[in-house]
N, C-alpha and C. Protein backbone atom coordinates (compact mmCIF):
# COMPACT_ATOMS: atom_id res chain seq x y z
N UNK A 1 -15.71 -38.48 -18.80
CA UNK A 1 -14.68 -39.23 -18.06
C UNK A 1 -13.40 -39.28 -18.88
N UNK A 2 -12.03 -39.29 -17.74
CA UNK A 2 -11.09 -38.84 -18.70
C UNK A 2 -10.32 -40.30 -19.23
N UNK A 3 -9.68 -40.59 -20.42
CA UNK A 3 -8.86 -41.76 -20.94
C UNK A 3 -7.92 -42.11 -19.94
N UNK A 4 -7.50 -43.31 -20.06
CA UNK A 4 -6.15 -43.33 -19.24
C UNK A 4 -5.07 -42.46 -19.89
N UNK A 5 -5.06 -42.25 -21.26
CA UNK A 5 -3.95 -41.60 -21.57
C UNK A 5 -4.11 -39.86 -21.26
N UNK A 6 -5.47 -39.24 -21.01
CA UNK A 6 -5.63 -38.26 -20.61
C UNK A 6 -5.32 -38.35 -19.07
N UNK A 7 -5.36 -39.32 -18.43
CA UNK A 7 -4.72 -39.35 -17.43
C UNK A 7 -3.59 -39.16 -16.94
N UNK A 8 -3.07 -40.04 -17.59
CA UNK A 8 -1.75 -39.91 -17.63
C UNK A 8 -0.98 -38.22 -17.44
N UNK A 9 -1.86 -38.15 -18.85
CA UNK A 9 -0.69 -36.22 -19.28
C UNK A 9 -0.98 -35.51 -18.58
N UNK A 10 -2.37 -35.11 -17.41
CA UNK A 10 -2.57 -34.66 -16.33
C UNK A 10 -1.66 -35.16 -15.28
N UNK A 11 -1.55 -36.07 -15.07
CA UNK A 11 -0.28 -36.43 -14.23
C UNK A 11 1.09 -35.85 -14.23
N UNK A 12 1.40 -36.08 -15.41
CA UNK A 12 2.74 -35.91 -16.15
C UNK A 12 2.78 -34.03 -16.00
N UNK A 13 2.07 -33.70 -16.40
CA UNK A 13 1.42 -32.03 -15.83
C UNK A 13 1.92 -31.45 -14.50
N UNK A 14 1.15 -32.50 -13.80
CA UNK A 14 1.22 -32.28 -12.29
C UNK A 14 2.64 -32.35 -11.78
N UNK A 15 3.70 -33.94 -11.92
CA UNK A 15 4.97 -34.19 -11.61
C UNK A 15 5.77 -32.77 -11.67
N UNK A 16 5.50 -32.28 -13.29
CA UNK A 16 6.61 -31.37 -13.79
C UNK A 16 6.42 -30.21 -12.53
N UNK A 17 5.17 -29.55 -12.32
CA UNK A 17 5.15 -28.53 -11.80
C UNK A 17 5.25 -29.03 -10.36
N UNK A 18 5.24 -29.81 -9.71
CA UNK A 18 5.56 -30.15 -8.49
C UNK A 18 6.98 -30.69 -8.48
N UNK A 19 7.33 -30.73 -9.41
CA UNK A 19 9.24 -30.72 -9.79
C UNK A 19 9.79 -29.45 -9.53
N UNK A 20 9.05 -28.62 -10.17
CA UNK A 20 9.58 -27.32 -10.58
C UNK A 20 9.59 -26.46 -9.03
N UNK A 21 8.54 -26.53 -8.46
CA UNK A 21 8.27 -25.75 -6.98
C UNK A 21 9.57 -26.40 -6.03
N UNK A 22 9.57 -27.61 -5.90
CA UNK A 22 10.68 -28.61 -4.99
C UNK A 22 11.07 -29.91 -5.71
N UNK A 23 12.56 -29.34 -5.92
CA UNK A 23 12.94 -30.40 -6.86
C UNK A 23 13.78 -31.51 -6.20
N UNK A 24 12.97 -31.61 -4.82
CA UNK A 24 13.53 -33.14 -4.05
C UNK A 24 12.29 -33.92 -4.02
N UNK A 25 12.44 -35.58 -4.36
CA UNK A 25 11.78 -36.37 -3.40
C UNK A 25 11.66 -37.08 -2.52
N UNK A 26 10.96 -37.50 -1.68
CA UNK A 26 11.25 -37.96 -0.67
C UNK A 26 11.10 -39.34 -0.92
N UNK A 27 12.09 -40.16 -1.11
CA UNK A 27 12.37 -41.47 -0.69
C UNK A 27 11.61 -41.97 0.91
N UNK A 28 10.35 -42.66 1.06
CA UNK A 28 9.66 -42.85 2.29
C UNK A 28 10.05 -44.68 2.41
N UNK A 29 9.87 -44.87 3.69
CA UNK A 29 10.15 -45.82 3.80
C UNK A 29 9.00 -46.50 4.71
N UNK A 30 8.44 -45.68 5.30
CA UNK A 30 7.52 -46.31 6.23
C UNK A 30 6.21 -44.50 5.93
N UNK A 31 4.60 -45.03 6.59
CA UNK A 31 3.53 -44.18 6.15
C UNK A 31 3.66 -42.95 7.43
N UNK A 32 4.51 -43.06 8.53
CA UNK A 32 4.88 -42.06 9.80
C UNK A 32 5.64 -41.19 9.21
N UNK A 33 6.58 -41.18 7.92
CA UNK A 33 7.05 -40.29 7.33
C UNK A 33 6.49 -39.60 6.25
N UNK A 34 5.55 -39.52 6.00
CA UNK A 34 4.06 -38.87 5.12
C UNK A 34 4.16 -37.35 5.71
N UNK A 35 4.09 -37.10 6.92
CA UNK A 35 3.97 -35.70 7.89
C UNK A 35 5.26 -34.92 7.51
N UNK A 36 6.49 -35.07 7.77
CA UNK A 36 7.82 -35.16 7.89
C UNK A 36 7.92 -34.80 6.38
N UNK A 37 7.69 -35.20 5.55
CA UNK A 37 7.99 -35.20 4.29
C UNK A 37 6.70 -33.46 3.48
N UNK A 38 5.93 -33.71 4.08
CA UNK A 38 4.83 -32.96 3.99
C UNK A 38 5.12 -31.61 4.55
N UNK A 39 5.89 -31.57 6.00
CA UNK A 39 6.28 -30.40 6.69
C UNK A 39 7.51 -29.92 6.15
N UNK A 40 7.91 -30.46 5.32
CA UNK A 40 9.58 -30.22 4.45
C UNK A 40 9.27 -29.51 2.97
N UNK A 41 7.62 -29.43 3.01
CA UNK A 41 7.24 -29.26 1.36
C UNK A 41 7.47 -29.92 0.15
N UNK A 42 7.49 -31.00 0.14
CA UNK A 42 7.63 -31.99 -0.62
C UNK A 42 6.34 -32.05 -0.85
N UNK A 43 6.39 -32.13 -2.93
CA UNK A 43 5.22 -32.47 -3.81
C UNK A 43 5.17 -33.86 -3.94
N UNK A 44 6.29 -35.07 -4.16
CA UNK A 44 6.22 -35.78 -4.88
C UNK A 44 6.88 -36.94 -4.01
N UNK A 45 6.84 -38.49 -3.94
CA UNK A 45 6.65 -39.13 -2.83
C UNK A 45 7.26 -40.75 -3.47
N UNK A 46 8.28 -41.22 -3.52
CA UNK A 46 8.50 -42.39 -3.61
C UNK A 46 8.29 -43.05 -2.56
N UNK A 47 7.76 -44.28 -2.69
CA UNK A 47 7.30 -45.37 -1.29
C UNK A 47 8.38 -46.57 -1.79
N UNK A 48 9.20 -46.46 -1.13
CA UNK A 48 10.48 -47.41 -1.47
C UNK A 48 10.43 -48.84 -1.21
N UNK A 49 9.96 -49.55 -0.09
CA UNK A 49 9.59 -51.16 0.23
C UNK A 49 8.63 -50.58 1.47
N UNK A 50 8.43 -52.46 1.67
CA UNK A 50 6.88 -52.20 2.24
C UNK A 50 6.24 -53.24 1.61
N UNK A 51 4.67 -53.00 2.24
CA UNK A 51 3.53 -53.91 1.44
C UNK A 51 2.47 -53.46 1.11
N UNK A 52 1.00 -54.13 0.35
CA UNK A 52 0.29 -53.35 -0.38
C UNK A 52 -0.57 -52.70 0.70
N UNK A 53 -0.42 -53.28 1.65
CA UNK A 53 -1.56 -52.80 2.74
C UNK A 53 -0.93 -51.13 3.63
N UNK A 54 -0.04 -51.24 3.41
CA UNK A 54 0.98 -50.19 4.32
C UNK A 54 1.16 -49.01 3.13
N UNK A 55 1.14 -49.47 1.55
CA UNK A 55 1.15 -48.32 0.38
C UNK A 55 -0.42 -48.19 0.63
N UNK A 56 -1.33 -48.64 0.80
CA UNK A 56 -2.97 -47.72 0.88
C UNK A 56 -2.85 -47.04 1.68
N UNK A 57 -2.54 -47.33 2.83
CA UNK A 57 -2.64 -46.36 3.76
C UNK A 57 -1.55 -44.62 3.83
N UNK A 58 -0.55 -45.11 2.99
CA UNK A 58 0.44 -44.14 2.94
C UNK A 58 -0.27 -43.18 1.66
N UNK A 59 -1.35 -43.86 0.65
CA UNK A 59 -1.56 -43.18 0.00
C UNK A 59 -2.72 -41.89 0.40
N UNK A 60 -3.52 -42.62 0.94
CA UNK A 60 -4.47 -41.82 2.19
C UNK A 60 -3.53 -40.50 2.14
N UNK A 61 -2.70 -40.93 3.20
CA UNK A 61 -2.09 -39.50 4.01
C UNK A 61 -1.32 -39.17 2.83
N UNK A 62 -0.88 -39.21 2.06
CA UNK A 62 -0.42 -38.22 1.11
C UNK A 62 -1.48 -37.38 0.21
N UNK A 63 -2.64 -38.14 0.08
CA UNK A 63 -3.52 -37.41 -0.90
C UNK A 63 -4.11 -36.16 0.36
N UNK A 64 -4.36 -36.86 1.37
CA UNK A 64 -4.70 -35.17 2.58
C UNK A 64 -3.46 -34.13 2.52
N UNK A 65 -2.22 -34.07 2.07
CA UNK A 65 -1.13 -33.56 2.14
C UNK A 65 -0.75 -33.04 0.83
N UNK A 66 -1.86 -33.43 -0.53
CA UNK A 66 -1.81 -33.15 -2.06
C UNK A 66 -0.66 -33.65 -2.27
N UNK A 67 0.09 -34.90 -2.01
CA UNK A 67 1.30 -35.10 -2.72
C UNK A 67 0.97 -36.43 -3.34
N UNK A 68 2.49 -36.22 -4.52
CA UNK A 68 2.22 -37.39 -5.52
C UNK A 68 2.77 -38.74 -4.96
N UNK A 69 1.83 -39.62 -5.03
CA UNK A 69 2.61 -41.37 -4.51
C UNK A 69 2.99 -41.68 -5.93
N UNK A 70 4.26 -42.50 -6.32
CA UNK A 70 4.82 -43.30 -7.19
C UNK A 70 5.23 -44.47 -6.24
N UNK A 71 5.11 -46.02 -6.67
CA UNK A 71 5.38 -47.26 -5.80
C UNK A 71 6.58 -47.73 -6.44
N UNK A 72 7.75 -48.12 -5.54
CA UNK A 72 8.79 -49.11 -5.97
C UNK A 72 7.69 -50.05 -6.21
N UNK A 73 7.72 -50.74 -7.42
CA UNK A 73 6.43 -52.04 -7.26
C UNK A 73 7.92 -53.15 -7.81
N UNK A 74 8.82 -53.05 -7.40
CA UNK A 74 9.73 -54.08 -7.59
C UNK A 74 10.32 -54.84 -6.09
N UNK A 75 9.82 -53.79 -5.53
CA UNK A 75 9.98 -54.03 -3.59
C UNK A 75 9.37 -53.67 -2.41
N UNK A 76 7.69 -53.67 -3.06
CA UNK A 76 6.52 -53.96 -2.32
C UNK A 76 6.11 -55.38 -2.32
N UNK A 77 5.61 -55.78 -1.30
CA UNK A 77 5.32 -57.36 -1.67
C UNK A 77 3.74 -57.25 -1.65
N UNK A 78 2.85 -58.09 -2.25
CA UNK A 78 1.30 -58.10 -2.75
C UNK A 78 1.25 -57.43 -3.46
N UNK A 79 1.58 -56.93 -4.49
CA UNK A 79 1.65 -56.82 -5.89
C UNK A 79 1.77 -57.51 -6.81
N UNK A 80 1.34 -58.04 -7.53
CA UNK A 80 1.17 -58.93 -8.92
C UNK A 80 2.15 -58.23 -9.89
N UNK A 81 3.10 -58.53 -10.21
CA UNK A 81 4.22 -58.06 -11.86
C UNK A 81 3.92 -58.16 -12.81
N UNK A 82 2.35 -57.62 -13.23
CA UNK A 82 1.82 -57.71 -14.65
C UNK A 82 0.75 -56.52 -14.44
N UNK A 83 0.12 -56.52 -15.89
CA UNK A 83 -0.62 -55.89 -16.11
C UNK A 83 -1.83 -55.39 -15.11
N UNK A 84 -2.54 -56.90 -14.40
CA UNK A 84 -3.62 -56.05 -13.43
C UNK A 84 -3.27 -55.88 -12.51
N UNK A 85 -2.01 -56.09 -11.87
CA UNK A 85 -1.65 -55.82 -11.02
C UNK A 85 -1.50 -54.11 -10.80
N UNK A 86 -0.63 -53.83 -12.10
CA UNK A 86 -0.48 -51.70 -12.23
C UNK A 86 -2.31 -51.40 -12.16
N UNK A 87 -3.34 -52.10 -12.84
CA UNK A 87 -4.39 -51.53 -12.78
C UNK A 87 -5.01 -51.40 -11.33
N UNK A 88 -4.77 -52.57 -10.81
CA UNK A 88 -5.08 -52.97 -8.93
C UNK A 88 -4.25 -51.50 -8.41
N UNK A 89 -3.26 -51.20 -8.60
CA UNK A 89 -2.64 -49.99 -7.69
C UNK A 89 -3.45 -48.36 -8.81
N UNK A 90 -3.81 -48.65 -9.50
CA UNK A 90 -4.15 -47.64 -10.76
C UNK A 90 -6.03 -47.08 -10.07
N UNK A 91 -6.47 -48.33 -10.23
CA UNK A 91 -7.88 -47.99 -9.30
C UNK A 91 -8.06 -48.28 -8.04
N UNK A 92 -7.69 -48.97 -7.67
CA UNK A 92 -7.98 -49.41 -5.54
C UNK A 92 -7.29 -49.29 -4.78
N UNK A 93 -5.95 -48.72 -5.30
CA UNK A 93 -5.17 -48.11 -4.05
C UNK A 93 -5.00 -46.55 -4.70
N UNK A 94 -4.59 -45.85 -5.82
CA UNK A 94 -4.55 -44.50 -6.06
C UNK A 94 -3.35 -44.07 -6.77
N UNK A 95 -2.36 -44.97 -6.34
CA UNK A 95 -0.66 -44.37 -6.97
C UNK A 95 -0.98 -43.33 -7.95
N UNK A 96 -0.37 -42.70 -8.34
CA UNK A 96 -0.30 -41.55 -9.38
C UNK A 96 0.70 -42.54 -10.64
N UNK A 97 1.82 -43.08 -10.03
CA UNK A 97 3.14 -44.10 -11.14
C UNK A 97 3.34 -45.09 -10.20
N UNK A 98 4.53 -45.47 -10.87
CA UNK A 98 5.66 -46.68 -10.18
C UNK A 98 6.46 -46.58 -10.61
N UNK A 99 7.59 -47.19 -9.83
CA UNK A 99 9.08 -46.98 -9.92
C UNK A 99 9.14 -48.42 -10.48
N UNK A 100 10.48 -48.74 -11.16
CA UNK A 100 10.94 -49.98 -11.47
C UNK A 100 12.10 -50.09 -12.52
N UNK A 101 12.95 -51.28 -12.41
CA UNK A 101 13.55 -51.47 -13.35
C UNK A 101 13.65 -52.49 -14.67
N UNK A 102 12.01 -52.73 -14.74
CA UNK A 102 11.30 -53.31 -15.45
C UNK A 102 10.72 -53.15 -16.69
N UNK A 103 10.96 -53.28 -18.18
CA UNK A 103 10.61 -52.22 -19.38
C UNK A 103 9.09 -52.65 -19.09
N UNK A 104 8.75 -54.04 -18.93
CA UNK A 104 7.70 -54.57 -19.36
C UNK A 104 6.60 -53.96 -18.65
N UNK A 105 6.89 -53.67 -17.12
CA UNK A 105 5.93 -53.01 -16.24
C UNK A 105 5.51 -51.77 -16.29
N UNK A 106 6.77 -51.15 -16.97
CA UNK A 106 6.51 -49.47 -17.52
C UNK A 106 4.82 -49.28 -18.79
N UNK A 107 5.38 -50.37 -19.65
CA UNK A 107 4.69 -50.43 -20.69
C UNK A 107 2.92 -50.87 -20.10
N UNK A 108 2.71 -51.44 -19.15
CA UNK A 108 2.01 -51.65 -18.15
C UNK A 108 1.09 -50.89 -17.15
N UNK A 109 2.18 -50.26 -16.60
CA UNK A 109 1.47 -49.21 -15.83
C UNK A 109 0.81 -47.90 -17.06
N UNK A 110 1.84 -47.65 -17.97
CA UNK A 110 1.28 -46.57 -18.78
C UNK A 110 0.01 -47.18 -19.41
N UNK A 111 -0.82 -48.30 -19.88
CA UNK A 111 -1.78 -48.69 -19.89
C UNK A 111 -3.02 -48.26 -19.33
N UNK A 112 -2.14 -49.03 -17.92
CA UNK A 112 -3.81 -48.50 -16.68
C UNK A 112 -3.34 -47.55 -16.54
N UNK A 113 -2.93 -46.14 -16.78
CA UNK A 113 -3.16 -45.10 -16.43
C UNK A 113 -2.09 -44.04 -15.66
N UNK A 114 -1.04 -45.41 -15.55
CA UNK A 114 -0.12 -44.41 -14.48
C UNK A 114 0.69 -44.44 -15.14
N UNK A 115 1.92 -43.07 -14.28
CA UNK A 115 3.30 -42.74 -14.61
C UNK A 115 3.85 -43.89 -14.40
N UNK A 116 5.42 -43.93 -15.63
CA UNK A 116 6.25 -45.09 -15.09
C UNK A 116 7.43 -44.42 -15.58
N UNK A 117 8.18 -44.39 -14.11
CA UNK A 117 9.65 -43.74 -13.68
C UNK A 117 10.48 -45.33 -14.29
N UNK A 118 11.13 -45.34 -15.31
CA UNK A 118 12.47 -46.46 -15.10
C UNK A 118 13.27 -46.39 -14.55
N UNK A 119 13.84 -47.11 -13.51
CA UNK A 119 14.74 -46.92 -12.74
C UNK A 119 16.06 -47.65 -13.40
N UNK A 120 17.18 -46.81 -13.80
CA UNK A 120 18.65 -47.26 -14.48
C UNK A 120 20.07 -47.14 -13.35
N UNK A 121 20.74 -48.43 -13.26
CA UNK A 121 21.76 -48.47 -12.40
C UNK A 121 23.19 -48.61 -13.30
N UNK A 122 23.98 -47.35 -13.62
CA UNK A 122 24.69 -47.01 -14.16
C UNK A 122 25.77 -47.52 -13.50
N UNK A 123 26.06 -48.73 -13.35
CA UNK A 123 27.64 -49.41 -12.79
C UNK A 123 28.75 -49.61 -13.71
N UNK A 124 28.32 -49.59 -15.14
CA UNK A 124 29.76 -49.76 -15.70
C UNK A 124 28.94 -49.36 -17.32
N UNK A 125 30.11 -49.20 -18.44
CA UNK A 125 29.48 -48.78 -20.04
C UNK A 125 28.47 -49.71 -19.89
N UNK A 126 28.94 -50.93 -20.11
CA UNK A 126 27.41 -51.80 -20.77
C UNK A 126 26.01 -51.56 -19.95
N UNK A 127 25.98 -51.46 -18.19
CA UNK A 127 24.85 -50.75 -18.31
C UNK A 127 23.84 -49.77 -18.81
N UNK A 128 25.09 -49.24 -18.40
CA UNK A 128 24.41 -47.83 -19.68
C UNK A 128 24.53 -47.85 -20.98
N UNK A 129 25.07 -48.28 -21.67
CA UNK A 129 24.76 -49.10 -23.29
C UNK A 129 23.07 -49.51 -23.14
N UNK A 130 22.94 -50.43 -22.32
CA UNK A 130 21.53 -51.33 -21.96
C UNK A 130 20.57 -50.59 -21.39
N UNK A 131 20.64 -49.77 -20.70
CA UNK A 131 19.62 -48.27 -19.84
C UNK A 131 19.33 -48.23 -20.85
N UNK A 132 20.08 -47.38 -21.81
CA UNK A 132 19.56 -46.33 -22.94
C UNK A 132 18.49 -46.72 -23.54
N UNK A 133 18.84 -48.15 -24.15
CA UNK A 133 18.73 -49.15 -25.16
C UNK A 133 17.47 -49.50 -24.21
N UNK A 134 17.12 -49.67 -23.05
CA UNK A 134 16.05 -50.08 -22.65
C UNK A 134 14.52 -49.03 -22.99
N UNK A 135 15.18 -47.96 -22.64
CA UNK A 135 14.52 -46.55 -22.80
C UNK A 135 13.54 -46.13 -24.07
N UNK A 136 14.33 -46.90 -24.68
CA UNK A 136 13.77 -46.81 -26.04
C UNK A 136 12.55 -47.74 -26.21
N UNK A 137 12.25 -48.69 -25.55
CA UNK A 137 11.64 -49.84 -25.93
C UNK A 137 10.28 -49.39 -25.23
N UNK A 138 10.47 -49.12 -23.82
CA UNK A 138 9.73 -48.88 -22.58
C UNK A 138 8.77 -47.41 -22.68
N UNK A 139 10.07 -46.74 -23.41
CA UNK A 139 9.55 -45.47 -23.41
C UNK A 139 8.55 -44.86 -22.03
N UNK A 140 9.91 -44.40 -20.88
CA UNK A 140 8.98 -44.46 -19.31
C UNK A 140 8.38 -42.64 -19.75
N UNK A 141 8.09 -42.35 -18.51
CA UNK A 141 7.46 -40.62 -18.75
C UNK A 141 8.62 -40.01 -17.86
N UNK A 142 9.43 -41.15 -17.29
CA UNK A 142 10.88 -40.63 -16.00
C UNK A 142 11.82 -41.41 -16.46
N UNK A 143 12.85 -41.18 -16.04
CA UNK A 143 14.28 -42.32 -15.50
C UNK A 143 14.38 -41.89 -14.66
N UNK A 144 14.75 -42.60 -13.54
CA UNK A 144 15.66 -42.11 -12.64
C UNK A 144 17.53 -42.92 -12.44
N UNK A 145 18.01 -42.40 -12.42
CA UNK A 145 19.95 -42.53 -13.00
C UNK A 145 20.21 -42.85 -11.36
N UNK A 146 20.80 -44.04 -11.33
CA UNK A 146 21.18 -44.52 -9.73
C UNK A 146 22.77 -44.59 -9.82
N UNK A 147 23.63 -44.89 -9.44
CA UNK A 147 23.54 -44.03 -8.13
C UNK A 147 23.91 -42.32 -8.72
N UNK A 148 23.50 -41.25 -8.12
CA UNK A 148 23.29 -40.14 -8.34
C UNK A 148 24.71 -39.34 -8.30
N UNK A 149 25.46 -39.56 -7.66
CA UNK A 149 26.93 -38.97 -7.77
C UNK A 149 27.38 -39.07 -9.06
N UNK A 150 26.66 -39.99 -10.15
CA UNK A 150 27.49 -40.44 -11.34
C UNK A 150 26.99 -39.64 -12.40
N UNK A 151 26.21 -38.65 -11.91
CA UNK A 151 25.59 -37.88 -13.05
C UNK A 151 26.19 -36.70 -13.33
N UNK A 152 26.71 -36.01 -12.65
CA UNK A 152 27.86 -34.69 -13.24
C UNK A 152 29.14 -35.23 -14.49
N UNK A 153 29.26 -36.56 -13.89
CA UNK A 153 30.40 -37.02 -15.01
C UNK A 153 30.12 -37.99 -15.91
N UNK A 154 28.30 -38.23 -16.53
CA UNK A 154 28.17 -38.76 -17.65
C UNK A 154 27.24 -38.06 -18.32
N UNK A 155 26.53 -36.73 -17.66
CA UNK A 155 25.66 -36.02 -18.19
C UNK A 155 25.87 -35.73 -20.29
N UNK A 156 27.00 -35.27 -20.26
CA UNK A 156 27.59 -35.21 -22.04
C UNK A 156 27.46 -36.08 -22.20
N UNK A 157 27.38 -37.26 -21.69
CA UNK A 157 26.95 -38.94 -22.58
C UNK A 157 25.72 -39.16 -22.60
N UNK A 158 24.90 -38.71 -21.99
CA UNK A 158 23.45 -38.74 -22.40
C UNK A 158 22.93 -38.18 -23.55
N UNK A 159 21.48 -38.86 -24.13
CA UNK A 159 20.97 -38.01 -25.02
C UNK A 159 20.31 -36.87 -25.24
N UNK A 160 19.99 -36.26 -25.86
CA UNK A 160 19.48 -34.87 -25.30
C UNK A 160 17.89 -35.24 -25.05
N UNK A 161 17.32 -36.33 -26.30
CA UNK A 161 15.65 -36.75 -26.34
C UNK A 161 15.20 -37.66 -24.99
N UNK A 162 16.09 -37.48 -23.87
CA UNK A 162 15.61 -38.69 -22.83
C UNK A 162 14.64 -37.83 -22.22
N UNK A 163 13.09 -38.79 -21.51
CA UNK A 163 12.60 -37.83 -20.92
C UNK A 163 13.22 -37.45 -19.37
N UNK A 164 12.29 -36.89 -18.62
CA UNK A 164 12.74 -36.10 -17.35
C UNK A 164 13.70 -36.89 -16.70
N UNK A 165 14.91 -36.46 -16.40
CA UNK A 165 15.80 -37.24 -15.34
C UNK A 165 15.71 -36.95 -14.14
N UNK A 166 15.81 -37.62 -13.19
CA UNK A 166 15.44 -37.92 -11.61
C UNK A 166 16.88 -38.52 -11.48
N UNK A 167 17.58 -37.82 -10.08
CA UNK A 167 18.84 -38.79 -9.74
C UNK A 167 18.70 -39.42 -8.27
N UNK A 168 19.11 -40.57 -7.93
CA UNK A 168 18.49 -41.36 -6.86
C UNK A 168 19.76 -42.20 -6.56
N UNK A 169 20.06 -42.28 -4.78
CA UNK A 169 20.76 -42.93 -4.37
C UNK A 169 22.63 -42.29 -4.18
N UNK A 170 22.85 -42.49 -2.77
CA UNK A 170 23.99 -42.26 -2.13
C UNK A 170 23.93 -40.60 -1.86
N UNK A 171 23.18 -39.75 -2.13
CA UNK A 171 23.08 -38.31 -1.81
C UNK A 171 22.62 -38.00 -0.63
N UNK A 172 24.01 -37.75 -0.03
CA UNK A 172 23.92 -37.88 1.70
C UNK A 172 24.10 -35.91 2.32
N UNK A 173 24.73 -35.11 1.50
CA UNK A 173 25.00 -34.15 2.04
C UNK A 173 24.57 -33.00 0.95
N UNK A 174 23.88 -32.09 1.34
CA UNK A 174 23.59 -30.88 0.63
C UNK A 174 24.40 -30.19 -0.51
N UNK A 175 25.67 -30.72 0.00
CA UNK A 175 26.62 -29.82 -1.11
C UNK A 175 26.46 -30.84 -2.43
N UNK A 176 26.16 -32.58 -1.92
CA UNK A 176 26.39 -33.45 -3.45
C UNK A 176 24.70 -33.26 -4.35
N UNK A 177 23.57 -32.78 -3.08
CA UNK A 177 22.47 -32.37 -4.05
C UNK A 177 22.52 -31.42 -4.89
N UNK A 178 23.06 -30.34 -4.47
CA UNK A 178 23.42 -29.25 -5.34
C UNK A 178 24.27 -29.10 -6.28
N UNK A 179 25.71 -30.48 -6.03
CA UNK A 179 26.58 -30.62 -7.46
C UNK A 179 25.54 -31.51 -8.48
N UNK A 180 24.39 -31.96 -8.46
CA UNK A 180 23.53 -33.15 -8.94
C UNK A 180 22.24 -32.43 -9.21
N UNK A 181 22.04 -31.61 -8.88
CA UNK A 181 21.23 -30.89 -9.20
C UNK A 181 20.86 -29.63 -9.90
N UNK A 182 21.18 -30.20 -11.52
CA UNK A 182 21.34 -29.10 -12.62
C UNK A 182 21.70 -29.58 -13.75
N UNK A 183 20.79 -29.24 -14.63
CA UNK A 183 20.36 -29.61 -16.21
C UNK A 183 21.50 -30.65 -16.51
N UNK A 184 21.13 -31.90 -16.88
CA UNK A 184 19.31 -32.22 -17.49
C UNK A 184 18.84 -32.61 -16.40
N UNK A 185 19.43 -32.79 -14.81
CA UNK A 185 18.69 -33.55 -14.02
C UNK A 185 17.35 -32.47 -13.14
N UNK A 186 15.82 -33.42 -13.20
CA UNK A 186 15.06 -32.35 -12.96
C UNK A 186 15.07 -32.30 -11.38
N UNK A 187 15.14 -33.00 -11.29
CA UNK A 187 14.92 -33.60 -9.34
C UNK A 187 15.75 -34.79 -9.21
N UNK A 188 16.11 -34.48 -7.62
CA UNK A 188 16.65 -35.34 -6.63
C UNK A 188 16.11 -36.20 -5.68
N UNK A 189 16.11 -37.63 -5.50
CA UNK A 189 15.12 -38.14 -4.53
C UNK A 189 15.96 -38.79 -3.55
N UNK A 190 15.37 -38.52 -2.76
CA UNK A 190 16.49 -39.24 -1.40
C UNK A 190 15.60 -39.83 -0.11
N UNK A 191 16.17 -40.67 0.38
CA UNK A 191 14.96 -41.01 1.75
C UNK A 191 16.17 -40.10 3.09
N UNK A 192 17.26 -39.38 3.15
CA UNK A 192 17.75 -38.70 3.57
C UNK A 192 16.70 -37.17 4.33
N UNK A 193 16.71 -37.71 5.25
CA UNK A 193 15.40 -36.74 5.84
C UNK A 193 15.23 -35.31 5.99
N UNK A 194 16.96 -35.37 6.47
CA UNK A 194 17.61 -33.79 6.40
C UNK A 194 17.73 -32.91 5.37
N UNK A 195 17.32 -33.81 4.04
CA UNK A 195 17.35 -33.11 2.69
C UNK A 195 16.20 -33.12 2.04
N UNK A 196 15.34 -33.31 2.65
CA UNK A 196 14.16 -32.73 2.35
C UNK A 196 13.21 -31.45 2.51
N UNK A 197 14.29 -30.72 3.06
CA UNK A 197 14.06 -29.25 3.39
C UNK A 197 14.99 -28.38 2.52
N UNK A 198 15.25 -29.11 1.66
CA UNK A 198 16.25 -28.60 0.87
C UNK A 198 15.18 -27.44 -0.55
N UNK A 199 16.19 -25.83 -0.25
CA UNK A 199 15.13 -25.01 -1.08
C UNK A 199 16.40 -24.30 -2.60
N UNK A 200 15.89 -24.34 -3.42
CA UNK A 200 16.76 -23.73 -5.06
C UNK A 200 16.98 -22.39 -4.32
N UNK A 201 18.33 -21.89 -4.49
CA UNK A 201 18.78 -20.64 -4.21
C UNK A 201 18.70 -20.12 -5.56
């Protein structure tokens, strides 16, 4: 039987190369968009709000569809914000991670077993002074950089040792995925439906 931390790097395994094939995710909002997201070829699956009963069931239909669930667990409600709570979504519902902008929950979920995406909202220097500075502490296996337009013009301010970047939020039209989409950022996640058919030329 495998460790949680062997878990984990099988995971972390899995993300990259389901990054690498389609480097969008689908921002879901409800478990009717599981199909939709699935028929677009999408590997990898943020469940954005909602509740715990509506993420089991969404996890169901994604595991028939082989895709990865990660939970906003900052805007699901029946979730517990501690430790057994990541283990409660880790063994009895399935998540693969969680999203959040939480160091403490990162440190948490990587425990019981799962990925933890930090989610960073780059509104002015001192956020991002404080992202960085969080990064370090949390040490997630993701970031994801909000809002996503802001990443062509702070990319040289980043470090080179951050892990995988994910850009998330306001990416409404094909042409701003494609200015946003290119080193260091690995993937794009959007609940934008029309861009989920989106293929690397």
């Amino acid at each position: 039987m495998m460790t949680n931390k062997e878990a984990s790097h099988d995971k972390l395994l899995h993300l990259r190369a389901g990054l690498a094939r389609k480097p969008v995710i689908a921002g879901l909002k409800g478990v009717d968009e599981v199909y939709r997201a699935a028929e677009a070829g999408i590997n990898v699956c943020f469940y954005l709000t909602g509740n715990i009963f509506e993420l089991r069931d969404l996890v169901v239909r994604c595991r028939e569809q082989n895709q990865m669930v990660f939970a906003h667990v900052d805007l699901i409600s029946g979730i517990a914000k501690d430790y057994y709570g990541m283990e409660f979504l880790a063994s009895e519902i399935g998540v693969d991670g969680i999203l959040t902008t939480k160091g403490h929950l990162i440190t948490a979920a990587r425990k019981a077993g799962l990925l933890g995406i930090q989610r960073l909202f780059m509104l002015d220097s001192e956020a991002f002074r404080t992202g960085l500075k969080m990064l370090k502490t949390s040490k997630p296996d993701g970031v994801e950089i909000l809002p996503a337009l802001i990443l062509p013009f702070i990319k040289d301010r980043l470090p080179k040792q951050l892990p995988p970047i994910i850009a998330g939020g306001l990416v409404e039209t094909r042409n701003e995925l494609q200015m946003i989409l290119r080193p260091p950022v690995l993937a794009v996640s959007t609940s934008q439906v029309e861009l989920w058919n989106y293929r690397k030329e």
